[in-house]
Protein backbone atom coordinates (compact mmCIF):
# COMPACT_ATOMS: atom_id res chain seq x y z
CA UNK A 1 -43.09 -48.57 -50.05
CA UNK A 2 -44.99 -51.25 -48.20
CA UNK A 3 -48.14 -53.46 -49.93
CA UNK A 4 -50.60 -51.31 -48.32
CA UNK A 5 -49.25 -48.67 -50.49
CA UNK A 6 -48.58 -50.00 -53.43
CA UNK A 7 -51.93 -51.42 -53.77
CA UNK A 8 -53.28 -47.81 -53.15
CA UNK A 9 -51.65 -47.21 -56.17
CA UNK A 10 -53.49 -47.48 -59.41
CA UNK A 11 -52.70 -48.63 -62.70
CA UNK A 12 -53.53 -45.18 -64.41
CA UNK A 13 -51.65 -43.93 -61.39
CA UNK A 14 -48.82 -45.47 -61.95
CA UNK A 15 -47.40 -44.16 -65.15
CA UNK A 16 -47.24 -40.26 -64.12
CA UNK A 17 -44.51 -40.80 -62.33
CA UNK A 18 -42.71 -39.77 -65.52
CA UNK A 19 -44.90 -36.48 -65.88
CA UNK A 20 -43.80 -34.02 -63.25
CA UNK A 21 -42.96 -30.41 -63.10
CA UNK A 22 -39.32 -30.12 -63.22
CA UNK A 23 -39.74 -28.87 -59.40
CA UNK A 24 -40.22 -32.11 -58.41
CA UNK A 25 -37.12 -33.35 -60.95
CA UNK A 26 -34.85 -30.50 -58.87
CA UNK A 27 -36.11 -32.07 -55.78
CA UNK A 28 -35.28 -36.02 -56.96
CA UNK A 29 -32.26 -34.37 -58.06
CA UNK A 30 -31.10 -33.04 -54.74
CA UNK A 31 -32.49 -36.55 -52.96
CA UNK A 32 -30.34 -38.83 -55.46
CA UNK A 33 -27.26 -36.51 -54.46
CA UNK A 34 -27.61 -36.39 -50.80
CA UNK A 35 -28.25 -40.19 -50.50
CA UNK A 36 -25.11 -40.45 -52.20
CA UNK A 37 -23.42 -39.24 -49.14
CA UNK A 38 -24.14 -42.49 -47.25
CA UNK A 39 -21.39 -44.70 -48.96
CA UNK A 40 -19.77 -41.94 -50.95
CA UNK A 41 -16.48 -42.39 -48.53
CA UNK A 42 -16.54 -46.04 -48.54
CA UNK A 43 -14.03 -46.54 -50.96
CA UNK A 44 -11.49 -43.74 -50.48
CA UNK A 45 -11.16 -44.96 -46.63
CA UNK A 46 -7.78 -46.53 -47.33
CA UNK A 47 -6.74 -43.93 -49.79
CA UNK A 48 -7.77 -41.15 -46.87
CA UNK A 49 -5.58 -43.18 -44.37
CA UNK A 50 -2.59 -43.79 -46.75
CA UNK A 51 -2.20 -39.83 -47.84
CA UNK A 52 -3.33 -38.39 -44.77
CA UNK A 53 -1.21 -40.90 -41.83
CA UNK A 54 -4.74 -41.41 -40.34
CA UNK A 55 -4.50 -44.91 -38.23
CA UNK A 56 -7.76 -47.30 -39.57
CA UNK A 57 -9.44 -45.69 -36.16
CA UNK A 58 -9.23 -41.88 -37.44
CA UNK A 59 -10.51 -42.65 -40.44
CA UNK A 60 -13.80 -44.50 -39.08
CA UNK A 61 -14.56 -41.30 -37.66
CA UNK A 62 -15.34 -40.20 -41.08
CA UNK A 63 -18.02 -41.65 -40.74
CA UNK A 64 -18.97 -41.49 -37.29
CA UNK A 65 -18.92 -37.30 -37.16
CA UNK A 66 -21.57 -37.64 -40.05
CA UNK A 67 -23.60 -40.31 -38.50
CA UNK A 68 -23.41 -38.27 -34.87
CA UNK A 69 -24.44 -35.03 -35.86
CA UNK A 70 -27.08 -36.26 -38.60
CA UNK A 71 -28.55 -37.83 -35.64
CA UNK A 72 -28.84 -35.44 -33.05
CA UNK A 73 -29.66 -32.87 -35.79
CA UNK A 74 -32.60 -35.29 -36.41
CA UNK A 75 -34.59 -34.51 -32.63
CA UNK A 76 -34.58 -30.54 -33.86
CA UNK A 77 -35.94 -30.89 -37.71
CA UNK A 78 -39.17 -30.84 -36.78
CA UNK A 79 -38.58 -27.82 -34.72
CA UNK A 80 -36.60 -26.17 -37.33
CA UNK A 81 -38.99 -26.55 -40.12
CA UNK A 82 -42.37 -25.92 -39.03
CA UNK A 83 -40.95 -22.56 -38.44
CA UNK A 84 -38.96 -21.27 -41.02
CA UNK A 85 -40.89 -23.12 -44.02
CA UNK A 86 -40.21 -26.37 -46.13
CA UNK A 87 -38.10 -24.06 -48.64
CA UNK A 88 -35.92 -22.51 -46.53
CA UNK A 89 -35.60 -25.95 -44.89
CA UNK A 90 -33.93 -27.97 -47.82
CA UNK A 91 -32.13 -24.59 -48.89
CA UNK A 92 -29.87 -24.45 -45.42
CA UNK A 93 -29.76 -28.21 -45.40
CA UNK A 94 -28.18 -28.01 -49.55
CA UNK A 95 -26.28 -25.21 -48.42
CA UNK A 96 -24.54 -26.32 -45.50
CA UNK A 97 -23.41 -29.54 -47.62
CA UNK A 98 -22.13 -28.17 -49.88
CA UNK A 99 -19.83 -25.88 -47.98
CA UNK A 100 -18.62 -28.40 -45.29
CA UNK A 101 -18.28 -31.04 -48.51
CA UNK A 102 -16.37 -28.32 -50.41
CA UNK A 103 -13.98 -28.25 -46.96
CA UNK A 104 -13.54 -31.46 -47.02
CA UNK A 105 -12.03 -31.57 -50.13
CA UNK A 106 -10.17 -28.53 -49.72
CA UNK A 107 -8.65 -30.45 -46.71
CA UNK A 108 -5.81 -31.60 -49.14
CA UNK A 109 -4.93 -28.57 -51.00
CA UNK A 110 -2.37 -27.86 -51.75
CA UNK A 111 -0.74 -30.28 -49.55
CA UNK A 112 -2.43 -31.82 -47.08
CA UNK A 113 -1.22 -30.51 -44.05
CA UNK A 114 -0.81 -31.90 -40.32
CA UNK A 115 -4.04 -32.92 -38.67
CA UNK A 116 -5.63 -32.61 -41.93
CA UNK A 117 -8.03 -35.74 -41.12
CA UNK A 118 -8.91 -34.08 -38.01
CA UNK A 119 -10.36 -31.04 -39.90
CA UNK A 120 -11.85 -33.10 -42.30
CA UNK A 121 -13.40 -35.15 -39.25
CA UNK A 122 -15.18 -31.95 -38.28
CA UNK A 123 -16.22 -30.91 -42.20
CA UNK A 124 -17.88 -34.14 -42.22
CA UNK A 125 -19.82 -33.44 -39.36
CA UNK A 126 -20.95 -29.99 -40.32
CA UNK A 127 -22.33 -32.12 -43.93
CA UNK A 128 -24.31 -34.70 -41.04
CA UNK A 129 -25.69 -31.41 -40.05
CA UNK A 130 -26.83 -30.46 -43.45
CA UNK A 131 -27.89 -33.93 -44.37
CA UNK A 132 -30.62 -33.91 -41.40
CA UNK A 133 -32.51 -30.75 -42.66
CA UNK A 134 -32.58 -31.55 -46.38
CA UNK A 135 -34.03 -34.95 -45.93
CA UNK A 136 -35.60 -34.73 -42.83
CA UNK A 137 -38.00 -32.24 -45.11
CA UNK A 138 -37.80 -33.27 -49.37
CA UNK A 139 -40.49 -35.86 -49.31
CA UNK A 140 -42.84 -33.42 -48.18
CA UNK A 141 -41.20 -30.74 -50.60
CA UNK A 142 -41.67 -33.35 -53.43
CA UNK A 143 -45.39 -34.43 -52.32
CA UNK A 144 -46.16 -31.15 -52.60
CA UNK A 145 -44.95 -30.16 -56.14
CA UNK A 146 -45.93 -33.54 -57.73
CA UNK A 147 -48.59 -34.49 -59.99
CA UNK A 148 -50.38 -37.72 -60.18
CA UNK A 149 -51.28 -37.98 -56.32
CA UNK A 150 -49.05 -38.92 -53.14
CA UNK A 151 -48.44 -42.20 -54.84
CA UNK A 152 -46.55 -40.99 -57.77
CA UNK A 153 -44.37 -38.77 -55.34
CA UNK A 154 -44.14 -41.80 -53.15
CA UNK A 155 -42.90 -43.73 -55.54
CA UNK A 156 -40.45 -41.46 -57.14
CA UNK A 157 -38.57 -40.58 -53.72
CA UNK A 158 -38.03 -43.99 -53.23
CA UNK A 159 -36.56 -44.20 -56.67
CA UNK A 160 -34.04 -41.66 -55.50
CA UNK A 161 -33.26 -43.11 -52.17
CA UNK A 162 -32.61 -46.48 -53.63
CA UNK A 163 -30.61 -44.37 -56.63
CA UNK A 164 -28.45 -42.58 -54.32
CA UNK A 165 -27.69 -45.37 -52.02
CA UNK A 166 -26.82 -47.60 -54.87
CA UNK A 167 -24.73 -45.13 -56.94
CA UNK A 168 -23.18 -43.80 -53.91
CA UNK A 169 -19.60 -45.75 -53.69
CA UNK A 170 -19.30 -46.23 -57.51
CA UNK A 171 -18.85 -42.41 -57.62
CA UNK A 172 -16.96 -42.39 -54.87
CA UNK A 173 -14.65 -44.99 -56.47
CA UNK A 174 -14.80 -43.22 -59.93
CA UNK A 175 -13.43 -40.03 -58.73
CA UNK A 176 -11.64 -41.50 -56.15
CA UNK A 177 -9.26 -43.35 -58.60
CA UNK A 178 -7.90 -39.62 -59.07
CA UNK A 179 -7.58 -38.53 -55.80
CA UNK A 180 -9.82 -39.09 -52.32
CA UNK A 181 -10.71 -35.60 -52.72
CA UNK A 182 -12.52 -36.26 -55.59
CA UNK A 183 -15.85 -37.42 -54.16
CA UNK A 184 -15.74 -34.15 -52.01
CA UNK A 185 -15.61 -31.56 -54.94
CA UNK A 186 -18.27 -34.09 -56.76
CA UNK A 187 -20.93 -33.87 -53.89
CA UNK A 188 -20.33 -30.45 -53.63
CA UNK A 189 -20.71 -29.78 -57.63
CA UNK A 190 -23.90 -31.32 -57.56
CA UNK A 191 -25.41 -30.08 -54.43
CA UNK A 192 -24.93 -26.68 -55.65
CA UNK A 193 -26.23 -27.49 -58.81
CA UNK A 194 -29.70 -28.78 -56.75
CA UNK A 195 -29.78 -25.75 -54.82
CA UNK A 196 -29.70 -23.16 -57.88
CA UNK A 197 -32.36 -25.70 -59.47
CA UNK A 198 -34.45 -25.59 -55.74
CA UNK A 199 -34.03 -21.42 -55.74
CA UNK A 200 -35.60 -21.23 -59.13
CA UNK A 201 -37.73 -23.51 -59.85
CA UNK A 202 -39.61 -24.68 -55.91
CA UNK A 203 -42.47 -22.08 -55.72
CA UNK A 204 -44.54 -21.67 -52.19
CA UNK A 205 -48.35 -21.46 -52.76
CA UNK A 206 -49.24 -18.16 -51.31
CA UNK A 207 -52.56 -20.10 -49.71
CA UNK A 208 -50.67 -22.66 -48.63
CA UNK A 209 -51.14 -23.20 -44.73
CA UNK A 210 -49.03 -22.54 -42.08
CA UNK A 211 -47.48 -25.62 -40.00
CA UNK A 212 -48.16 -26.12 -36.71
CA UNK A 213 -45.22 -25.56 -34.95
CA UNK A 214 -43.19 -28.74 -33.12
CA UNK A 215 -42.58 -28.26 -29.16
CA UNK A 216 -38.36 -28.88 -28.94
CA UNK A 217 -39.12 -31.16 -26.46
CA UNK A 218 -41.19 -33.28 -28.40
CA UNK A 219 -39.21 -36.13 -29.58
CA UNK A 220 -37.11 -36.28 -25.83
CA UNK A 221 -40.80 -36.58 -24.48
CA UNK A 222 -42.05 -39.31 -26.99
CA UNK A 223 -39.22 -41.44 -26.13
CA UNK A 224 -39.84 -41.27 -22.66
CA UNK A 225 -43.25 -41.90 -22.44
CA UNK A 226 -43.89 -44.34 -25.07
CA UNK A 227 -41.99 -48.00 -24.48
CA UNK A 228 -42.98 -49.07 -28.29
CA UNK A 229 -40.97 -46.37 -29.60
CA UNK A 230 -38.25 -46.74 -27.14
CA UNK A 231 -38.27 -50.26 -27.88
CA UNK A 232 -37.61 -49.80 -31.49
CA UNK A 233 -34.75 -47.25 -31.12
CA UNK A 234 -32.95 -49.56 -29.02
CA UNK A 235 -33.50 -52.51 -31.65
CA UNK A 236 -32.41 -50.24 -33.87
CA UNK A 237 -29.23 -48.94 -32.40
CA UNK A 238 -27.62 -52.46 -31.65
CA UNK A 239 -28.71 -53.53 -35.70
CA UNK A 240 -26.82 -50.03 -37.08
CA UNK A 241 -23.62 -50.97 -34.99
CA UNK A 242 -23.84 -54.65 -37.16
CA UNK A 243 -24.85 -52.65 -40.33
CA UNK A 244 -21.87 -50.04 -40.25
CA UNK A 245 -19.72 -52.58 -38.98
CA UNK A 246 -19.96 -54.28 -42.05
CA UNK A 247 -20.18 -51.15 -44.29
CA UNK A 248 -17.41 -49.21 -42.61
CA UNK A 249 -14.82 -52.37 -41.58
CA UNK A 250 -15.05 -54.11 -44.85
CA UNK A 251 -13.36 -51.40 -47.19
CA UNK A 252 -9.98 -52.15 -45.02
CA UNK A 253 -10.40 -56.22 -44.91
CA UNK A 254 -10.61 -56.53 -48.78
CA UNK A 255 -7.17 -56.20 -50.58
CA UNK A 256 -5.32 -52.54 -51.37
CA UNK A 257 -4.97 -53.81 -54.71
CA UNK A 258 -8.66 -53.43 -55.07
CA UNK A 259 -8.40 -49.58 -55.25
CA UNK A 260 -11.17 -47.28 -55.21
CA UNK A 261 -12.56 -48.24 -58.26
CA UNK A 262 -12.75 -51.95 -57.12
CA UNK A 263 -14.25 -50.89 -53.50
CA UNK A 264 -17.01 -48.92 -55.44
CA UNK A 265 -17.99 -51.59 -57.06
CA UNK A 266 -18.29 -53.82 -54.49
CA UNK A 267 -20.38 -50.89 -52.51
CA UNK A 268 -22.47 -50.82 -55.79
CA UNK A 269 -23.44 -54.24 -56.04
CA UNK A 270 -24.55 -53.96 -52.05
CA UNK A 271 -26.19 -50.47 -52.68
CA UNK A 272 -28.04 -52.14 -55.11
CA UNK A 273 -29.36 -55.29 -52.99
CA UNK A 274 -30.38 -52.88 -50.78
CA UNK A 275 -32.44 -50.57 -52.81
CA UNK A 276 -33.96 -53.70 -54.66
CA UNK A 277 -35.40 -55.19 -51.41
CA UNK A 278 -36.11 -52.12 -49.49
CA UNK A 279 -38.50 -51.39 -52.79
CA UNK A 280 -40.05 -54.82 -53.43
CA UNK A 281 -38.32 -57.29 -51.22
CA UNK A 282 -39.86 -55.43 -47.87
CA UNK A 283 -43.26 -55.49 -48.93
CA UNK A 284 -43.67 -59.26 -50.27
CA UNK A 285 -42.51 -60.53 -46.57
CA UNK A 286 -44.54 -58.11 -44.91
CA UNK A 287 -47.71 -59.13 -46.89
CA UNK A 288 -46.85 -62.66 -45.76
CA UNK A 289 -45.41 -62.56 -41.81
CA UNK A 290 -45.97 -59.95 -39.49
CA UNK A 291 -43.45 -57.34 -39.11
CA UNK A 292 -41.86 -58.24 -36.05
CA UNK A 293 -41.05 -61.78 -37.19
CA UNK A 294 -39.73 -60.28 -40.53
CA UNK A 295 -37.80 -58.55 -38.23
CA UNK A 296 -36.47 -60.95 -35.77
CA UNK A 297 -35.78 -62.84 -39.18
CA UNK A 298 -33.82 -60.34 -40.74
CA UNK A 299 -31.45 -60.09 -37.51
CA UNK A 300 -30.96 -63.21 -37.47
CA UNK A 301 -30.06 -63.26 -41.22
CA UNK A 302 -27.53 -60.47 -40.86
CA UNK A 303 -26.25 -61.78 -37.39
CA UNK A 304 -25.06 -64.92 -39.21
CA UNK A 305 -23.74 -63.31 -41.94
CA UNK A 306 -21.08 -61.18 -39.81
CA UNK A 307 -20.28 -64.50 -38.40
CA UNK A 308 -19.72 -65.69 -41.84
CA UNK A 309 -17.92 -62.67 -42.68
CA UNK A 310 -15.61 -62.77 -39.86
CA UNK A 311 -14.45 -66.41 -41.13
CA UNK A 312 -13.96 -65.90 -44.44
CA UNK A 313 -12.16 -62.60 -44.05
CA UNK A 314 -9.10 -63.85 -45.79
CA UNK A 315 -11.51 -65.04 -49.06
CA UNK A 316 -12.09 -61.68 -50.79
CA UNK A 317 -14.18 -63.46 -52.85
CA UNK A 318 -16.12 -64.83 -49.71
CA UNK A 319 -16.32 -61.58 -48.24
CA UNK A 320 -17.73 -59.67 -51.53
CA UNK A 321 -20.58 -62.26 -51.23
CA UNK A 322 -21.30 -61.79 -47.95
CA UNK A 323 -21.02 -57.88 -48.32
CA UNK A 324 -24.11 -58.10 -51.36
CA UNK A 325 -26.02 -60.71 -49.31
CA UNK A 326 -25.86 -58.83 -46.29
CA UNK A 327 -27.38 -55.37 -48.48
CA UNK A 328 -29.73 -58.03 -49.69
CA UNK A 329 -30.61 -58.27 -45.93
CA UNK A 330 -30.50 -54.69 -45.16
CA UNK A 331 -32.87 -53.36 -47.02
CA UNK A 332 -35.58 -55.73 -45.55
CA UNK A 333 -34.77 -54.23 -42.10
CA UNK A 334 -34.26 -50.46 -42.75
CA UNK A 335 -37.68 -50.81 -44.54
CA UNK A 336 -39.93 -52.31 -41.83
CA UNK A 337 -38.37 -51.05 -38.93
CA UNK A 338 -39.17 -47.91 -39.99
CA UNK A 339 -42.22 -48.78 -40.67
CA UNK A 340 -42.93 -50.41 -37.42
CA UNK A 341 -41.38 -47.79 -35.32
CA UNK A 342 -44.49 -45.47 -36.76
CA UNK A 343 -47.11 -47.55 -36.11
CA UNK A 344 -45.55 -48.29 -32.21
CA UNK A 345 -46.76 -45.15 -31.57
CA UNK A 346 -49.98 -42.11 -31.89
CA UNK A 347 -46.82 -39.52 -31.76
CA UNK A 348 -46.67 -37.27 -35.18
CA UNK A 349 -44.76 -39.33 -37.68
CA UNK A 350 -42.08 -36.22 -38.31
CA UNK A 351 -41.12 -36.25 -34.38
CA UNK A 352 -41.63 -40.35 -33.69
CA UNK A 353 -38.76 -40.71 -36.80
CA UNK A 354 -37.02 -38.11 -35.43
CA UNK A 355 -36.43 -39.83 -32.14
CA UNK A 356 -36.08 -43.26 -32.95
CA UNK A 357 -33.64 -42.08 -36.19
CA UNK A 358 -31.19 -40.19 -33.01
CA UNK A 359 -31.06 -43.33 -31.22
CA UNK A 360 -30.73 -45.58 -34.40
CA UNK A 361 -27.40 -43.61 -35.22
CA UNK A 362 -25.95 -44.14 -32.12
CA UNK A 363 -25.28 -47.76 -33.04
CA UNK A 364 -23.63 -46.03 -36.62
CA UNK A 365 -21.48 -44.00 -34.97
CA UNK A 366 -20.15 -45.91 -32.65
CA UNK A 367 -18.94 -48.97 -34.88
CA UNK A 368 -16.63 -47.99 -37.61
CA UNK A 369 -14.06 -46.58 -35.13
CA UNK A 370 -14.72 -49.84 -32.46
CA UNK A 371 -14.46 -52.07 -35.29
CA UNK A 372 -10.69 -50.47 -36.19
CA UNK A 373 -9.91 -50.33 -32.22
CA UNK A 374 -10.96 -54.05 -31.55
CA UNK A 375 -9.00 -55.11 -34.74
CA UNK A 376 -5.85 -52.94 -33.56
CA UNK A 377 -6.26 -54.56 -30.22
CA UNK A 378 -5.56 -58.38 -31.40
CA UNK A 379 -3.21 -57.77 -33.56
CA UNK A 380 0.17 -59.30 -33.50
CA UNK A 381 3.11 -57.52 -31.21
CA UNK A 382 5.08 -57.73 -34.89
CA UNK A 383 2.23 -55.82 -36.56
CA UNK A 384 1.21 -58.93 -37.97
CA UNK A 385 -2.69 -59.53 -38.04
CA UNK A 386 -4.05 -62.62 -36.41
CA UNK A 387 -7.70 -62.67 -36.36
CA UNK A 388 -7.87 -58.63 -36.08
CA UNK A 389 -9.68 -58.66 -39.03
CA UNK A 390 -12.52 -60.72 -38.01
CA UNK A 391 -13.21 -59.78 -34.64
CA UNK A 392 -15.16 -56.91 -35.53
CA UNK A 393 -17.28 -58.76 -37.61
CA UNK A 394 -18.49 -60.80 -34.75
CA UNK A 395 -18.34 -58.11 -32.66
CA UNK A 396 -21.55 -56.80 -35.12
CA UNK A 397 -22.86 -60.13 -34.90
CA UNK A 398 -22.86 -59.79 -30.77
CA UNK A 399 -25.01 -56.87 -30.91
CA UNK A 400 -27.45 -58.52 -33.07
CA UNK A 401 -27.95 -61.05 -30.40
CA UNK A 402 -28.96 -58.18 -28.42
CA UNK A 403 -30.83 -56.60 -30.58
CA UNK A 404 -32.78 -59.97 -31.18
CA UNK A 405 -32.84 -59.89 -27.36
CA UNK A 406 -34.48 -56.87 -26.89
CA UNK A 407 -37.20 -57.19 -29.43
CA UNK A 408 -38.26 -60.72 -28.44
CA UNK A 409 -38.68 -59.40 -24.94
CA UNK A 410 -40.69 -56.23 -25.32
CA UNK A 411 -42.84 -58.20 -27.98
CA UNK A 412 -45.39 -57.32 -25.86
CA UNK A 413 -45.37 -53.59 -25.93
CA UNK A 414 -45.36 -53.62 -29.91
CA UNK A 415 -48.51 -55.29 -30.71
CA UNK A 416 -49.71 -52.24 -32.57
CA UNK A 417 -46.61 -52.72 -34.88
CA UNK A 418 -48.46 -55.74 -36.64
CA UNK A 419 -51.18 -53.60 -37.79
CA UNK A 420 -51.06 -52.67 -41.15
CA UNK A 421 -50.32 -48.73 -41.66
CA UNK A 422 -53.79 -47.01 -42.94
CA UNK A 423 -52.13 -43.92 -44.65
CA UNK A 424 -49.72 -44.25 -47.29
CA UNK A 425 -47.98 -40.75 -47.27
CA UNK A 426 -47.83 -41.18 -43.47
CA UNK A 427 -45.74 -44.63 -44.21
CA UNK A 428 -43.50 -42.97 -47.04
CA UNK A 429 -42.60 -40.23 -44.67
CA UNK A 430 -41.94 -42.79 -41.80
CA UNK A 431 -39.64 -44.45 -44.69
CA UNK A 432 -37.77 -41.76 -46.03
CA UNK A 433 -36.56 -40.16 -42.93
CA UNK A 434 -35.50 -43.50 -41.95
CA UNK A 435 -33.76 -44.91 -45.03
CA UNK A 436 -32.04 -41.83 -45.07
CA UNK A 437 -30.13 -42.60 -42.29
């Protein structure tokens, strides 16, 4: 939530945050959960590639499958919702996680058998799948169940995206310390918990009014015709290869002796950077620079950091730092360039985030399994590593530069992005969809 919308917020506003129907408690429920999912695997990666015989570049896939599919998934939401209903929406969305989540885990049972990582490659995008839906459509679910005003619902689905981020590898880690299939039956225990709560308890008003329905070509057309949008999503794309870089490489850099438990609490400590400046750290820069320089700021920021990080790979204690400082980092940028892609363009906020989140993920997808390919690559005829394990931090930090690149030159074309952003559920929207991804 940016300063414009906090300081729509009132004091006597403020407080009913606390007093909602437990509809909208289902519906935070569900959002904590499914945020989860973003560096639930994050600590089981080596455990995955030790039981399984995945090489370091199978196992990245985990998380590009997810990352893939949630993105593509992302240009038909729209579509998909304004014609079957909000309801229905999150209900396939829950549903569909929880049954590729179950397969995951169900991937090592009783045995894990030949391939298995290859299945659960698949399963993981199926859960992508799933993840698009729910949150492409929960705030408005929650915004329309809550009491107290948008704010209040603003302000409590942040709470839950921060939540889930943050809490994400530490259950990961807990459950993982018993097996990697832990984390798989967990997400699916709980998802299927939030869908019985979302069945019962998320009621339609029968005078509510129909959406409009989204053209299917909308988003393909928006990113054609509008260069501020386009702009963005190519920003965007280069900064997620340096964010997953460091969020996907780093669990196989820091010692095995760490264990799951150990990787989720490093992944906690960075979850938690990132929910505590996405929240509060977004808006006091933004009320103080415009957004692009915040931005070219920020990339600059996390472009030196993988720099860093790709020096002091051998320091685990270096590395941890860098890992929290570059969250710290993070959740500047996922904030206001998801603000700033909405106001680069007059396109509906639902299909502009769509677009710009599909090309965002690119950038996701693509890095875990470079980063383990570039590292393979230098290493050591013997086996030995040389600097494998810090190539693919700078290989983040080179798309950075570009990123950088591209938004300095097309400065231009996003004039409109320094204007502040006149409607506040408009803004959360823009925000959720795109700290989702």
């Amino acid at each position: 939530m940016t300063a414009h919308a906090a300081a729509a917020l009132s004091p006597a506003a403020a407080p009913s945050i606390w007093r909602q129907p437990m509809t909208v408690w289902s519906i935070a429920f569900a959002c904590v959960v499914s945020f989860m999912g973003i560096g639930l695997v994050d600590p089981i990666l080596p455990a995955i590639s030790a039981d399984l015989g995945a090489d370091q570049v199978q196992t990245e896939l985990l998380f590009t499958s997810y990352l893939l599919i949630t993105g593509a998934a992302m240009l038909f939401t729209a579509w998909v919702s304004t014609r079957i209903g909000t309801k229905r929406t999150l209900l396939v969305g829950l549903g569909v996680i929880v049954v590729f989540a179950l397969l995951c885990a169900l991937s090592g049972l009783p045995t894990p058998w030949e391939g298995a990582v290859n299945w659960i490659i698949g399963f993981r995008a199926g859960w992508g799948l799933g993840n698009a839906l729910f949150i492409s459509t929960a705030l408005a679910a929650i915004v329309g169940a809550a009491s107290g005003g948008a704010g209040a619902a603003i302000v409590l689905y942040e709470s839950a995206l921060g939540l889930g981020i943050a809490i994400g590898p530490l259950v990961g880690g807990m459950l993982g310390t018993v097996s990697w299939m832990g984390p798989f039956f967990g997400v699916a225990a709980l998802m299927a918990v939030g869908f019985i709560l979302i069945v019962t308890l998320l009621r339609t008003p029968k005078d509510a009014p129909r959406p409009v329905p989204t053209r299917l070509s909308a988003p393909f057309a928006g990113l054609a015709r509008e260069p501020g949008l386009r702009t963005m999503g190519i920003a965007a794309l280069f900064y997620n290869f340096g964010f997953f870089t460091l969020l996907a490489w780093s669990p196989f850099v820091l010692p095995a002796s760490f264990g799951a438990m150990g990787l989720g609490f490093v992944f906690f400590g960075w979850g938690l950077a990132l929910a505590v400046t996405s929240i509060w750290g977004a808006p006091f820069l933004t009320r103080r620079f415009r957004r692009t320089s915040v931005l070219l700021g920020a990339f600059i920021a996390l472009g030196l950091l993988l720099v860093v990080c790709g020096f002091v790979a051998a320091s685990p204690t270096a590395l941890i730092v860098c890992i929290i400082l570059g969250g710290l980092v993070l959740g500047v940028v996922n904030t206001v360039l998801t603000e700033s892609v909405m106001e680069a363009t007059d396109l509906p906020r639902q299909v502009a985030s769509g677009a710009y989140s599909a090309v965002r993920f690119i950038g996701g997808a693509i890095a875990p399994p470079a980063a383990a390919a570039l590292a393979t690559t230098v290493a050591a005829p013997n086996g030995a590593i040389t600097w494998g394990d810090s190539i693919p931090f700078w290989a983040g930090a080179a798309a950075l530069i570009v990123a950088i690149a591209v938004l300095a030159a097309n400065r231009r074309t996003l004039h409109r992005v320094d204007h502040p952003i006149a409607d506040e559920l408009e803004e959360a929207e823009a925000i959720g969809v795109g700290d989702a991804d």
